[in-house]
PDB file of N, CA and C in Angstrom:
ATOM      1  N   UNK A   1       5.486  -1.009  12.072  1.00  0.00           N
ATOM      2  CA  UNK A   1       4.682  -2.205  12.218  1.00  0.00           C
ATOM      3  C   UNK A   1       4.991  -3.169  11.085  1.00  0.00           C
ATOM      4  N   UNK A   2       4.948  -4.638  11.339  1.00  0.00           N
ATOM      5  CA  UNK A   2       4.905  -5.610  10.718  1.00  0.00           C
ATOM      6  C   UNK A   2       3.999  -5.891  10.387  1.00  0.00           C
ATOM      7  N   UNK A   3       3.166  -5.694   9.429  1.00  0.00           N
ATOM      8  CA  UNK A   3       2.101  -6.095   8.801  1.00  0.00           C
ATOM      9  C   UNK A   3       2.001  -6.481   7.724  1.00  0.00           C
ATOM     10  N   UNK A   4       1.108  -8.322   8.096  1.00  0.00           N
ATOM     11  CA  UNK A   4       0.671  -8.807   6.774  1.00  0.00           C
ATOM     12  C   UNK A   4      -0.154  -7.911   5.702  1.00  0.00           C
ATOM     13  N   UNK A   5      -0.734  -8.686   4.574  1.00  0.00           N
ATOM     14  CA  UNK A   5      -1.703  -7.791   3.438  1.00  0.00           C
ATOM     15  C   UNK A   5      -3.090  -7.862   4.217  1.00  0.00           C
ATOM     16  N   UNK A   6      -2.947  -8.635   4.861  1.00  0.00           N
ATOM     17  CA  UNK A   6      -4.452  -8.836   4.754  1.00  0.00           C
ATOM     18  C   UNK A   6      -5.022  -7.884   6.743  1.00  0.00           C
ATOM     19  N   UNK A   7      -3.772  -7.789   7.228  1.00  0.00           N
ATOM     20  CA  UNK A   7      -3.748  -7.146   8.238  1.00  0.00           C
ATOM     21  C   UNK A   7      -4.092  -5.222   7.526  1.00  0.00           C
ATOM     22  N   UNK A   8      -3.475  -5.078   6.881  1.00  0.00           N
ATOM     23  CA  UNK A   8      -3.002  -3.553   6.295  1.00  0.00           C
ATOM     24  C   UNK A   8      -4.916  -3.249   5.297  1.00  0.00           C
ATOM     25  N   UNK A   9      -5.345  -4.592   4.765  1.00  0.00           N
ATOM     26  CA  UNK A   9      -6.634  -4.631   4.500  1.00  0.00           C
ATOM     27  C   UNK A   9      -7.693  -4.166   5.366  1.00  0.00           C
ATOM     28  N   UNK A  10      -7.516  -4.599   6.685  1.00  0.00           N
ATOM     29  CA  UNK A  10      -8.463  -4.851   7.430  1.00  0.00           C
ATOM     30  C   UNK A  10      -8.223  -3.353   8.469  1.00  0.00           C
ATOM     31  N   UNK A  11      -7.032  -2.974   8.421  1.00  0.00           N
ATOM     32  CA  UNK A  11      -6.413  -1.635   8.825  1.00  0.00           C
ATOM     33  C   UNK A  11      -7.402  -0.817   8.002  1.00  0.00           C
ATOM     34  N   UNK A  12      -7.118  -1.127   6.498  1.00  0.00           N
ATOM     35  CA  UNK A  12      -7.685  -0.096   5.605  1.00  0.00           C
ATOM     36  C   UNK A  12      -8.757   0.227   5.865  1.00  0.00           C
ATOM     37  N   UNK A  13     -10.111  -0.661   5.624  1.00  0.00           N
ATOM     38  CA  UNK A  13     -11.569  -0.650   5.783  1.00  0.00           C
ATOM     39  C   UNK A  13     -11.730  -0.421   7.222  1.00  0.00           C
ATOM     40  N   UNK A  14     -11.219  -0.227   8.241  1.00  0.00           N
ATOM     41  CA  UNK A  14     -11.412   0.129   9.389  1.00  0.00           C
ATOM     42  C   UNK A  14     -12.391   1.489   9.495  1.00  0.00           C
ATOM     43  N   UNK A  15     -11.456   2.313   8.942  1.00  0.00           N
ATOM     44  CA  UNK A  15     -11.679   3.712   9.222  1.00  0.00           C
ATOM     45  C   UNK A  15     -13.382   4.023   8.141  1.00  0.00           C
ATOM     46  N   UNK A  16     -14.181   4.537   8.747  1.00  0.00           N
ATOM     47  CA  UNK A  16     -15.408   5.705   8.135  1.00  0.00           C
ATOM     48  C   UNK A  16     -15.048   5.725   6.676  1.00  0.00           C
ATOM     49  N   UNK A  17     -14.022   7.148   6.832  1.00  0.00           N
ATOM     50  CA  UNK A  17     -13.763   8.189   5.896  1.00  0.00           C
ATOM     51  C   UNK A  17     -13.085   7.057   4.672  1.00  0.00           C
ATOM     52  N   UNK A  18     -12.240   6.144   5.314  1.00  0.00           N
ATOM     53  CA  UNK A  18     -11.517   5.706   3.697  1.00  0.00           C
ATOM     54  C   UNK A  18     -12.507   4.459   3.430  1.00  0.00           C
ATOM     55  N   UNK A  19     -13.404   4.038   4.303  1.00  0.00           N
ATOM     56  CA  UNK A  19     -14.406   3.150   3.557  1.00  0.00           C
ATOM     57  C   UNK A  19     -15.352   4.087   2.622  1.00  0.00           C
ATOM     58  N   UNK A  20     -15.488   5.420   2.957  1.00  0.00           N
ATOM     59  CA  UNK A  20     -16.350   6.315   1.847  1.00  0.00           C
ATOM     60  C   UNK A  20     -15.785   6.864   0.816  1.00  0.00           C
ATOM     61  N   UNK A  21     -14.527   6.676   0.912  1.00  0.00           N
ATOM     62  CA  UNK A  21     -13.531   6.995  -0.304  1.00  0.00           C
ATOM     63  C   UNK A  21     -13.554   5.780  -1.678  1.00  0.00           C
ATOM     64  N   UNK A  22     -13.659   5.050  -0.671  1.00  0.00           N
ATOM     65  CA  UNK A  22     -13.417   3.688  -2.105  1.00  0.00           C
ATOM     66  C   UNK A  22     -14.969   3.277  -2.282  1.00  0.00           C
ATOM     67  N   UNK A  23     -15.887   3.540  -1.609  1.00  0.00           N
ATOM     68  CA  UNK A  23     -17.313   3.590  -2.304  1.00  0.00           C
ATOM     69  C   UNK A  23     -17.194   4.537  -2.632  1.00  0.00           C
ATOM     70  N   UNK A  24     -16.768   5.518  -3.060  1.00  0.00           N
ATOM     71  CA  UNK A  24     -17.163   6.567  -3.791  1.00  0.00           C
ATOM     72  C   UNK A  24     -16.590   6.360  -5.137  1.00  0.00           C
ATOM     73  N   UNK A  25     -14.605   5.559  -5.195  1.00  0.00           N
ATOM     74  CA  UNK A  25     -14.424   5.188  -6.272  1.00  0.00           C
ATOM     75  C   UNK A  25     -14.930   4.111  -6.903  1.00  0.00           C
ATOM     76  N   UNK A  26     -15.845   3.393  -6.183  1.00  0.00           N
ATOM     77  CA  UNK A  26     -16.582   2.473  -6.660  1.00  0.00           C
ATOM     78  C   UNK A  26     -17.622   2.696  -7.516  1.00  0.00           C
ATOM     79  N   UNK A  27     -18.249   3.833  -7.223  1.00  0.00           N
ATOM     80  CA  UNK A  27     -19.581   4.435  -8.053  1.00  0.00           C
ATOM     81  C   UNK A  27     -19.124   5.382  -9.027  1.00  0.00           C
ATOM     82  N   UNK A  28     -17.831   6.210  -9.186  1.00  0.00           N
ATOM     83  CA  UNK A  28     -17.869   6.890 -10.205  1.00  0.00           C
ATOM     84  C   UNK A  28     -16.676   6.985 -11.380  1.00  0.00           C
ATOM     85  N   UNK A  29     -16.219   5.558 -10.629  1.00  0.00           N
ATOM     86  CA  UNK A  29     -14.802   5.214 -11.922  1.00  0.00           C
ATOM     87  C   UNK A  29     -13.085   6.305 -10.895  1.00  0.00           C
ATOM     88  N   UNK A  30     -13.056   6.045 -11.639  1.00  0.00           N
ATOM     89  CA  UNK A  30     -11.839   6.870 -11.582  1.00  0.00           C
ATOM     90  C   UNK A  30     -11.678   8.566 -11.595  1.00  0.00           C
ATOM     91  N   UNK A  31     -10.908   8.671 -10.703  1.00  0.00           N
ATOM     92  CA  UNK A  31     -10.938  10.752 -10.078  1.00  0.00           C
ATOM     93  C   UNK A  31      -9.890  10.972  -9.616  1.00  0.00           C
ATOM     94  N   UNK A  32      -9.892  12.346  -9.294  1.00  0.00           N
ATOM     95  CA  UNK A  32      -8.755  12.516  -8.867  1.00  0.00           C
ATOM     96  C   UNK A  32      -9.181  13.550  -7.237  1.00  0.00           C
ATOM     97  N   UNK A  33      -7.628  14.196  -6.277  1.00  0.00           N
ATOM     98  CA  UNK A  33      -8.407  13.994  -5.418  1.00  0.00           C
ATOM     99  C   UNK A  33      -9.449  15.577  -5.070  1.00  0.00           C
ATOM    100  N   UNK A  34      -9.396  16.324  -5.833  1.00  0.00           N
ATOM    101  CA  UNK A  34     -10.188  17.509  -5.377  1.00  0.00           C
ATOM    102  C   UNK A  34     -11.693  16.999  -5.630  1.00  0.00           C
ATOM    103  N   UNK A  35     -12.063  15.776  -6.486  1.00  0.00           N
ATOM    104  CA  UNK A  35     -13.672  15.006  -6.386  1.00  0.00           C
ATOM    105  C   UNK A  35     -13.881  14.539  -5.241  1.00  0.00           C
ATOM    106  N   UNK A  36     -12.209  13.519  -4.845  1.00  0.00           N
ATOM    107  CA  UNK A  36     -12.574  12.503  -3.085  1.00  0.00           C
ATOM    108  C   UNK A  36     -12.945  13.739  -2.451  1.00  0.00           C
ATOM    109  N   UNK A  37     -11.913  14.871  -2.249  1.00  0.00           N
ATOM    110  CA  UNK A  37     -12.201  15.903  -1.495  1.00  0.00           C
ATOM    111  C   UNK A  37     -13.138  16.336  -1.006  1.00  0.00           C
ATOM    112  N   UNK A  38     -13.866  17.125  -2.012  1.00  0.00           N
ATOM    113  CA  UNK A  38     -15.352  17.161  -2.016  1.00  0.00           C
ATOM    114  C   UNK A  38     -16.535  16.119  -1.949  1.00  0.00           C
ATOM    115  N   UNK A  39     -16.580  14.985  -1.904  1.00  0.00           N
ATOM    116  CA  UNK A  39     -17.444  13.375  -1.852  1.00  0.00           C
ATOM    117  C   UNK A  39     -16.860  13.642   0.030  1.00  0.00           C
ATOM    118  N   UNK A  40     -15.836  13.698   0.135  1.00  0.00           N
ATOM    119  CA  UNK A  40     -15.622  13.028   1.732  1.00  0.00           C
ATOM    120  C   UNK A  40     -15.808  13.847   2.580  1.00  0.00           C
ATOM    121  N   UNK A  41     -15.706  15.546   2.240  1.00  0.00           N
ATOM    122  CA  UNK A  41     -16.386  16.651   3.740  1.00  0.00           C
ATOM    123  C   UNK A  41     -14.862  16.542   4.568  1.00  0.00           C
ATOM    124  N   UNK A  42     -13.931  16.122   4.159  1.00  0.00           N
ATOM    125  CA  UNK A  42     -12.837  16.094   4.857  1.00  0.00           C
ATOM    126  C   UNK A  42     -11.397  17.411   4.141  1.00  0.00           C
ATOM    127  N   UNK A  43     -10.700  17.421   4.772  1.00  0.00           N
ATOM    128  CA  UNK A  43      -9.532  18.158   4.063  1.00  0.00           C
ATOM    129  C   UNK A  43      -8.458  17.843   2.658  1.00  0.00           C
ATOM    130  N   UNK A  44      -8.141  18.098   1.968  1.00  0.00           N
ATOM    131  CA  UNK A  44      -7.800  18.009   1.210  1.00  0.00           C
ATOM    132  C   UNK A  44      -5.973  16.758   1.368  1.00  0.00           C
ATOM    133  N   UNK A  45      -5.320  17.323   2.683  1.00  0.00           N
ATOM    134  CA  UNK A  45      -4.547  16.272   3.409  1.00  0.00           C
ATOM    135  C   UNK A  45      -4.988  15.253   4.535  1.00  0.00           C
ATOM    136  N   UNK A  46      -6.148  15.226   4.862  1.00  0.00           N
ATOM    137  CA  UNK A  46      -6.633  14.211   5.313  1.00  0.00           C
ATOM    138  C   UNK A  46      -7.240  13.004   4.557  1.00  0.00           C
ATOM    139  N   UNK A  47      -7.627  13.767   3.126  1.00  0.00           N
ATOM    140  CA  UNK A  47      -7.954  12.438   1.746  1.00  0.00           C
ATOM    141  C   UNK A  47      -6.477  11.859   1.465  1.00  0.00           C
ATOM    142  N   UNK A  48      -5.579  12.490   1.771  1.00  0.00           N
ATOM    143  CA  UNK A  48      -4.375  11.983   0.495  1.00  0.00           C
ATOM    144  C   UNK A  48      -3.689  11.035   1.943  1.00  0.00           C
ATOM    145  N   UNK A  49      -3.952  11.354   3.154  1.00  0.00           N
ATOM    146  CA  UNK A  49      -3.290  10.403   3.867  1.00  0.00           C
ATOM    147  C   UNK A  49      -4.331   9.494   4.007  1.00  0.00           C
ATOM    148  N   UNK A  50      -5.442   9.378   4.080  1.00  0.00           N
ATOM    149  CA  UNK A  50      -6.270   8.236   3.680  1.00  0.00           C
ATOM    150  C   UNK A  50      -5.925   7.416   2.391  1.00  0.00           C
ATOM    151  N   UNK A  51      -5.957   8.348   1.451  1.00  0.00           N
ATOM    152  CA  UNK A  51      -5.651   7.001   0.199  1.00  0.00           C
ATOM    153  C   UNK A  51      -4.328   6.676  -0.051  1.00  0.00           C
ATOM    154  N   UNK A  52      -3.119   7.248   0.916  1.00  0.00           N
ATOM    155  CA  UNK A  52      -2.085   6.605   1.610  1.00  0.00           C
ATOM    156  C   UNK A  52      -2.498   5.200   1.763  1.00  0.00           C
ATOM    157  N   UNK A  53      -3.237   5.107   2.899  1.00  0.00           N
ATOM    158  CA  UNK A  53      -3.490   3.948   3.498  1.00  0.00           C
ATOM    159  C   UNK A  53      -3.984   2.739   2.819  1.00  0.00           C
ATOM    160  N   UNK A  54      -5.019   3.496   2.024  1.00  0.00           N
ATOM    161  CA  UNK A  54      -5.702   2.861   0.970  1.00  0.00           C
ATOM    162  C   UNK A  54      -5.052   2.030  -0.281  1.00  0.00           C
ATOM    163  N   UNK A  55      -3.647   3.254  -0.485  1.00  0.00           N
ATOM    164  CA  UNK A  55      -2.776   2.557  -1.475  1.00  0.00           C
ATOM    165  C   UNK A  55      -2.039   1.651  -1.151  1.00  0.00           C
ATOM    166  N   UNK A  56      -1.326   1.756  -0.053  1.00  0.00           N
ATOM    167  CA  UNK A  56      -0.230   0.550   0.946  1.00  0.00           C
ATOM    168  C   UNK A  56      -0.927  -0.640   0.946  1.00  0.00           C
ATOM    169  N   UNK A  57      -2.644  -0.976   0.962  1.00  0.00           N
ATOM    170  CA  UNK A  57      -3.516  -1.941   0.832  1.00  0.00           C
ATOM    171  C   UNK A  57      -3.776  -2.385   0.155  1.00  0.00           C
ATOM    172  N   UNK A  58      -3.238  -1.587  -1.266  1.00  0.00           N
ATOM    173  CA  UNK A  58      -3.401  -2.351  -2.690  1.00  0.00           C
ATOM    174  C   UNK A  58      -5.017  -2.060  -2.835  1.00  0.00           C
ATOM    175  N   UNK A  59      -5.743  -1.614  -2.436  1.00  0.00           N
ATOM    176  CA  UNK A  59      -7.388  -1.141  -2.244  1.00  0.00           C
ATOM    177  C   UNK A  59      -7.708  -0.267  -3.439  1.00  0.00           C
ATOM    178  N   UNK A  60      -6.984   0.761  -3.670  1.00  0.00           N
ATOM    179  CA  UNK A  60      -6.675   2.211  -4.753  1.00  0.00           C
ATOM    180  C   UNK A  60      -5.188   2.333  -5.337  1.00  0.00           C
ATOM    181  N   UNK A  61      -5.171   2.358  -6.978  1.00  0.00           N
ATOM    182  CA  UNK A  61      -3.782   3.058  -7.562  1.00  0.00           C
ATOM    183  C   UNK A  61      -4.039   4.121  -8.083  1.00  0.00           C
ATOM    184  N   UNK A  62      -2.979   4.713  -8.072  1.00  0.00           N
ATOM    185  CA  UNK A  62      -3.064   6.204  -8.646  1.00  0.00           C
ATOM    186  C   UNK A  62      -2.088   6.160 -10.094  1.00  0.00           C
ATOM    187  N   UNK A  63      -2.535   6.642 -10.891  1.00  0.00           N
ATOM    188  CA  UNK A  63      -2.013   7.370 -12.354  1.00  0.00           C
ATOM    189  C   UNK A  63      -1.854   8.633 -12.378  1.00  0.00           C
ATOM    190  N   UNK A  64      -0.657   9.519 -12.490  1.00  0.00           N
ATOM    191  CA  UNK A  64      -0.698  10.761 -12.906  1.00  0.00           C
ATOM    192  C   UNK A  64      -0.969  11.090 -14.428  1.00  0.00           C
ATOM    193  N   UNK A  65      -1.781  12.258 -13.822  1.00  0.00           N
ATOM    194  CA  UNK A  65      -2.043  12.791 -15.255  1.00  0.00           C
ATOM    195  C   UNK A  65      -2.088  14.199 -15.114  1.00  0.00           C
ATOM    196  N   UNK A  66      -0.560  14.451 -16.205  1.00  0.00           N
ATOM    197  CA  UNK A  66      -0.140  16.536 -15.588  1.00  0.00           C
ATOM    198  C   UNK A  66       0.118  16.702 -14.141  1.00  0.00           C
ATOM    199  N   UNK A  67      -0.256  17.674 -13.367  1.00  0.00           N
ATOM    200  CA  UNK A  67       0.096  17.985 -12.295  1.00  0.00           C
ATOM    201  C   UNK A  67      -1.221  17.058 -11.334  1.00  0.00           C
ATOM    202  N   UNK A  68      -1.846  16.604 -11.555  1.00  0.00           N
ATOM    203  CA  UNK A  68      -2.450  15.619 -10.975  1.00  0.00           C
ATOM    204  C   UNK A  68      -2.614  14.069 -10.854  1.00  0.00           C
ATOM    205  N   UNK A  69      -3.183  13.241  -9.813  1.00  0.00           N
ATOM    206  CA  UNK A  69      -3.465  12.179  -9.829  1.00  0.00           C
ATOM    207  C   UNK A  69      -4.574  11.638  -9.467  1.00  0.00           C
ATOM    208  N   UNK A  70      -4.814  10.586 -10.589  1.00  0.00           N
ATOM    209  CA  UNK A  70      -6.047   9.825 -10.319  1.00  0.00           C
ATOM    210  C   UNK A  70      -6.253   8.649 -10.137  1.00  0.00           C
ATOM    211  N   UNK A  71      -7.309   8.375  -9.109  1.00  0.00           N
ATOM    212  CA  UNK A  71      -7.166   7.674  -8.731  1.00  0.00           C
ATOM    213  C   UNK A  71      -8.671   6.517  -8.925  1.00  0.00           C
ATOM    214  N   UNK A  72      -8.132   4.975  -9.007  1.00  0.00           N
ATOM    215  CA  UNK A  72      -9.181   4.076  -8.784  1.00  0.00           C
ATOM    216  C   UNK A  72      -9.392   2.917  -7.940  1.00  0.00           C
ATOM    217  N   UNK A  73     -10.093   1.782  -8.091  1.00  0.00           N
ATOM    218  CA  UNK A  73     -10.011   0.714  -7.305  1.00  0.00           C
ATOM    219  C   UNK A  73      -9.753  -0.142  -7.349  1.00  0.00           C
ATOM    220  N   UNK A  74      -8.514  -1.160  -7.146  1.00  0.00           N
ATOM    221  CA  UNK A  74      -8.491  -1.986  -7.096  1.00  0.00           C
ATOM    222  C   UNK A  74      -9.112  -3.635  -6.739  1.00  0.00           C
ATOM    223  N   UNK A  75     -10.508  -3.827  -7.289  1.00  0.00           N
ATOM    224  CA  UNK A  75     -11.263  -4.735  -7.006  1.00  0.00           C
ATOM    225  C   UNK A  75     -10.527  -5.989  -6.163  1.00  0.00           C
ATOM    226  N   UNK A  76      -9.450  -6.640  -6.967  1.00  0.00           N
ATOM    227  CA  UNK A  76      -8.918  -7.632  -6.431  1.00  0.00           C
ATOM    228  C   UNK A  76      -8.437  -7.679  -5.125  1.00  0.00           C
ATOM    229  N   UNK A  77      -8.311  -6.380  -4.792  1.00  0.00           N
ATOM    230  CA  UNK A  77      -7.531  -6.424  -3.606  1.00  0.00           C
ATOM    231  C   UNK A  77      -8.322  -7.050  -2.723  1.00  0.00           C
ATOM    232  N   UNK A  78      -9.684  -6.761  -2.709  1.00  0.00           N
ATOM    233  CA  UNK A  78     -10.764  -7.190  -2.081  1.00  0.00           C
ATOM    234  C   UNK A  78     -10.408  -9.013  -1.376  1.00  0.00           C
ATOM    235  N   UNK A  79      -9.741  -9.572  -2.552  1.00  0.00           N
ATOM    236  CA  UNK A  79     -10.248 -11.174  -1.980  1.00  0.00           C
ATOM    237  C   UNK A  79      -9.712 -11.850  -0.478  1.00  0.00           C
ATOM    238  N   UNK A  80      -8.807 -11.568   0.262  1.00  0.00           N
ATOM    239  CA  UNK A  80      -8.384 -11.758   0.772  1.00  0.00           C
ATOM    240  C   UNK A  80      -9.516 -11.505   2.394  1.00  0.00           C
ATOM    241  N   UNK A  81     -10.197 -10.058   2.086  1.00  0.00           N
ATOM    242  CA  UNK A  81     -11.609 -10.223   3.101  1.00  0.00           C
ATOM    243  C   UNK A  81     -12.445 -11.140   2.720  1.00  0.00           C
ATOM    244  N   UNK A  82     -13.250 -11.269   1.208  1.00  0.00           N
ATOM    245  CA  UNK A  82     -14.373 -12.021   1.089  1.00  0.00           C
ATOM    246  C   UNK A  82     -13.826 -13.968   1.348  1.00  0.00           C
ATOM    247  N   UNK A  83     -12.421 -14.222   0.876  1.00  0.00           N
ATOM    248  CA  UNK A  83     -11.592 -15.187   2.086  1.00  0.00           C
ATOM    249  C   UNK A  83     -12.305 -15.588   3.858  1.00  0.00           C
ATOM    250  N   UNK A  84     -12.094 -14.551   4.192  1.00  0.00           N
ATOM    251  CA  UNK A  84     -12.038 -14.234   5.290  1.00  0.00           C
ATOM    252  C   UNK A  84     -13.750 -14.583   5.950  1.00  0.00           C
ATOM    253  N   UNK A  85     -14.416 -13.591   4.951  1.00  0.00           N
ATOM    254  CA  UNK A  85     -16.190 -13.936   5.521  1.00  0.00           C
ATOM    255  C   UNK A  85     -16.097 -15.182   5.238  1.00  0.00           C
ATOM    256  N   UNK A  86     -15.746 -15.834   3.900  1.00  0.00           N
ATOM    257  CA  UNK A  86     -16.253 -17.321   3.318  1.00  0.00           C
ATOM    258  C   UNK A  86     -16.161 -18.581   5.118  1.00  0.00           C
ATOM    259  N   UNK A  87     -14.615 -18.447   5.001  1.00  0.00           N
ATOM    260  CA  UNK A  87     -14.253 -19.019   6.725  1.00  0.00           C
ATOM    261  C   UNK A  87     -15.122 -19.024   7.597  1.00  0.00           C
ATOM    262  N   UNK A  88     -15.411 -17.697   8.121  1.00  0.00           N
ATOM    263  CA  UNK A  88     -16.250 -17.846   9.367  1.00  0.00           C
ATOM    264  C   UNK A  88     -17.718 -17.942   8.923  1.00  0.00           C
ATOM    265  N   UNK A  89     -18.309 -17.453   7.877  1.00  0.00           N
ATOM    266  CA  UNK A  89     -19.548 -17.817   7.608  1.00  0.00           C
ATOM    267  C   UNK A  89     -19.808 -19.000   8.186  1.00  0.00           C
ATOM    268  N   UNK A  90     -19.227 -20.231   7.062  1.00  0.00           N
ATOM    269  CA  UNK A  90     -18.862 -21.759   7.006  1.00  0.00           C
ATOM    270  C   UNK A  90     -19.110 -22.164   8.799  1.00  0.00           C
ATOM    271  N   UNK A  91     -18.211 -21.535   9.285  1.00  0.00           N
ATOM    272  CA  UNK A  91     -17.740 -21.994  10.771  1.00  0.00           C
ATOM    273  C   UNK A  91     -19.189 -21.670  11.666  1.00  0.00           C
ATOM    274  N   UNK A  92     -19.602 -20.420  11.311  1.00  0.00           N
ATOM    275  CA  UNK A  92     -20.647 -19.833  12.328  1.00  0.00           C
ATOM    276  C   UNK A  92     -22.169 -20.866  11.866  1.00  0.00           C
ATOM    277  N   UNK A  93     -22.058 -21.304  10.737  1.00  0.00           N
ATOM    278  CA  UNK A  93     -23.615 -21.538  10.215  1.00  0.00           C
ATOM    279  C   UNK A  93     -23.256 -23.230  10.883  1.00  0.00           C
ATOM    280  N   UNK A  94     -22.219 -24.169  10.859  1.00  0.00           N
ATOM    281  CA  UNK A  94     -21.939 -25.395  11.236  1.00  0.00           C
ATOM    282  C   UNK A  94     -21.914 -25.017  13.085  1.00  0.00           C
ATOM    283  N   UNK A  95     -21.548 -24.032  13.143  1.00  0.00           N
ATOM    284  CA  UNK A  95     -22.084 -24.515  15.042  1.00  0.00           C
ATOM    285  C   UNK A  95     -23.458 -23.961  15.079  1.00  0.00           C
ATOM    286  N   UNK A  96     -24.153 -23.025  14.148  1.00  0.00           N
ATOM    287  CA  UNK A  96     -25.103 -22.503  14.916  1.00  0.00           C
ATOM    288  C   UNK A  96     -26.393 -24.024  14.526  1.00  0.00           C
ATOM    289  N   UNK A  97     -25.986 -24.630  13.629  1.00  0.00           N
ATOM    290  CA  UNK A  97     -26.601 -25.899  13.161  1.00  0.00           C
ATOM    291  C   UNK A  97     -26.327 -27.021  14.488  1.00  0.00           C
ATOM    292  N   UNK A  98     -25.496 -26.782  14.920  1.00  0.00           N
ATOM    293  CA  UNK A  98     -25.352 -27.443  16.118  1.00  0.00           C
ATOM    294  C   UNK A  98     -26.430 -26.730  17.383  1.00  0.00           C
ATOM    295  N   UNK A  99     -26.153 -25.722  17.336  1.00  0.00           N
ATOM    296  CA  UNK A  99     -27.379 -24.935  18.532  1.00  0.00           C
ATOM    297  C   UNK A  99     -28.248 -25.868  18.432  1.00  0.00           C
ATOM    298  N   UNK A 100     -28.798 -25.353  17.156  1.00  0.00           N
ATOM    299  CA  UNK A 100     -30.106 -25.345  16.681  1.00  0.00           C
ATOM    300  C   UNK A 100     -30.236 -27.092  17.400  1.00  0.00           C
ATOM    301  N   UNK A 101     -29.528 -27.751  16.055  1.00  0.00           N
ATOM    302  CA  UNK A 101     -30.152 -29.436  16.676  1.00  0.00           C
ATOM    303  C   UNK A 101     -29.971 -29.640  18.275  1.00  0.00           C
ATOM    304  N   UNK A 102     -29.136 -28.832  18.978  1.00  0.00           N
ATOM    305  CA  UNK A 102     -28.890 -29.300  20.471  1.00  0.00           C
ATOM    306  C   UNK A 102     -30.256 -29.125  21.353  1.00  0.00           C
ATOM    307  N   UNK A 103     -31.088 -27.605  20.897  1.00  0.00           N
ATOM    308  CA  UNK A 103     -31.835 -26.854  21.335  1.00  0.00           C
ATOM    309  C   UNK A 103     -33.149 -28.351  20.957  1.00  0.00           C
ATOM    310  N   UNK A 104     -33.472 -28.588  19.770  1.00  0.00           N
ATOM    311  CA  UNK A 104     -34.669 -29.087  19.464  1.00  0.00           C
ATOM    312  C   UNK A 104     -34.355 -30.701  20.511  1.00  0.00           C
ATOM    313  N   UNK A 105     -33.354 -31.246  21.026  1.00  0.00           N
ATOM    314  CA  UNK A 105     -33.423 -32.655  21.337  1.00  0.00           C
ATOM    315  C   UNK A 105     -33.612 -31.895  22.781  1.00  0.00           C
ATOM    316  N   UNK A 106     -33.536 -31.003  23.313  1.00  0.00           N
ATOM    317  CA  UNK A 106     -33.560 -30.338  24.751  1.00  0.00           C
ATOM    318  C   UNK A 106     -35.143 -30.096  24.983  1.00  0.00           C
ATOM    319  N   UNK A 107     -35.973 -29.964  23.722  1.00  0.00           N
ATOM    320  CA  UNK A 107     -37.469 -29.562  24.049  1.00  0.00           C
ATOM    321  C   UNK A 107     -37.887 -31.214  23.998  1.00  0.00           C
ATOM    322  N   UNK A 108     -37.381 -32.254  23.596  1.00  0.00           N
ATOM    323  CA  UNK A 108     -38.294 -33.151  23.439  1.00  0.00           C
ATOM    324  C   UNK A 108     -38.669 -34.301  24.580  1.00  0.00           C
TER     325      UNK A 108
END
């Protein structure tokens, strides 16, 4: 697949399990993955191909440290959704302002 960032973003946060992965690195800093492991109720290769996904998204980087890696969140990656709400917010609140005034000249 050809995918933009912000496509591979929106890929990312799709799924349950890897939206509970990065709230989880959200609340406790940085881990590695036998913590996601245990936080997610999932398998131990079903976390690491999640934060696959997660990493390709720029969402989570990983640092090794010894025979392990840990991992955190990339906040920034974020902007490209809150982008995204800002747009349609904007868009949805200017027509629904239109409802609205269409609705009140319809009762009078």
């Amino acid at each position: 697949m050809n995918w933009t960032a912000q496509d591979s973003l929106f890929h990312a946060l799709s799924d349950p399990t890897r939206r509970g992965l990065l709230e989880h690195l959200m609340r406790v800093g940085e881990t590695n993955v036998a913590s996601l492991t245990q936080a997610a109720g999932v398998s131990q290769p079903a976390v690491s191909k999640h934060l696959t996904i997660l990493k390709d998204a720029g969402l989570v980087s990983g640092r090794a440290e010894g025979r392990q890696t840990r991992y955190r969140t990339e906040p920034r990656a974020l902007a490209p959704l809150f982008d995204w709400m800002t747009f349609y917010r904007a868009f949805w609140d200017d027509r629904l302002a239109t409802l609205e005034d269409t609705l009140k000249r319809m009762d009078q």
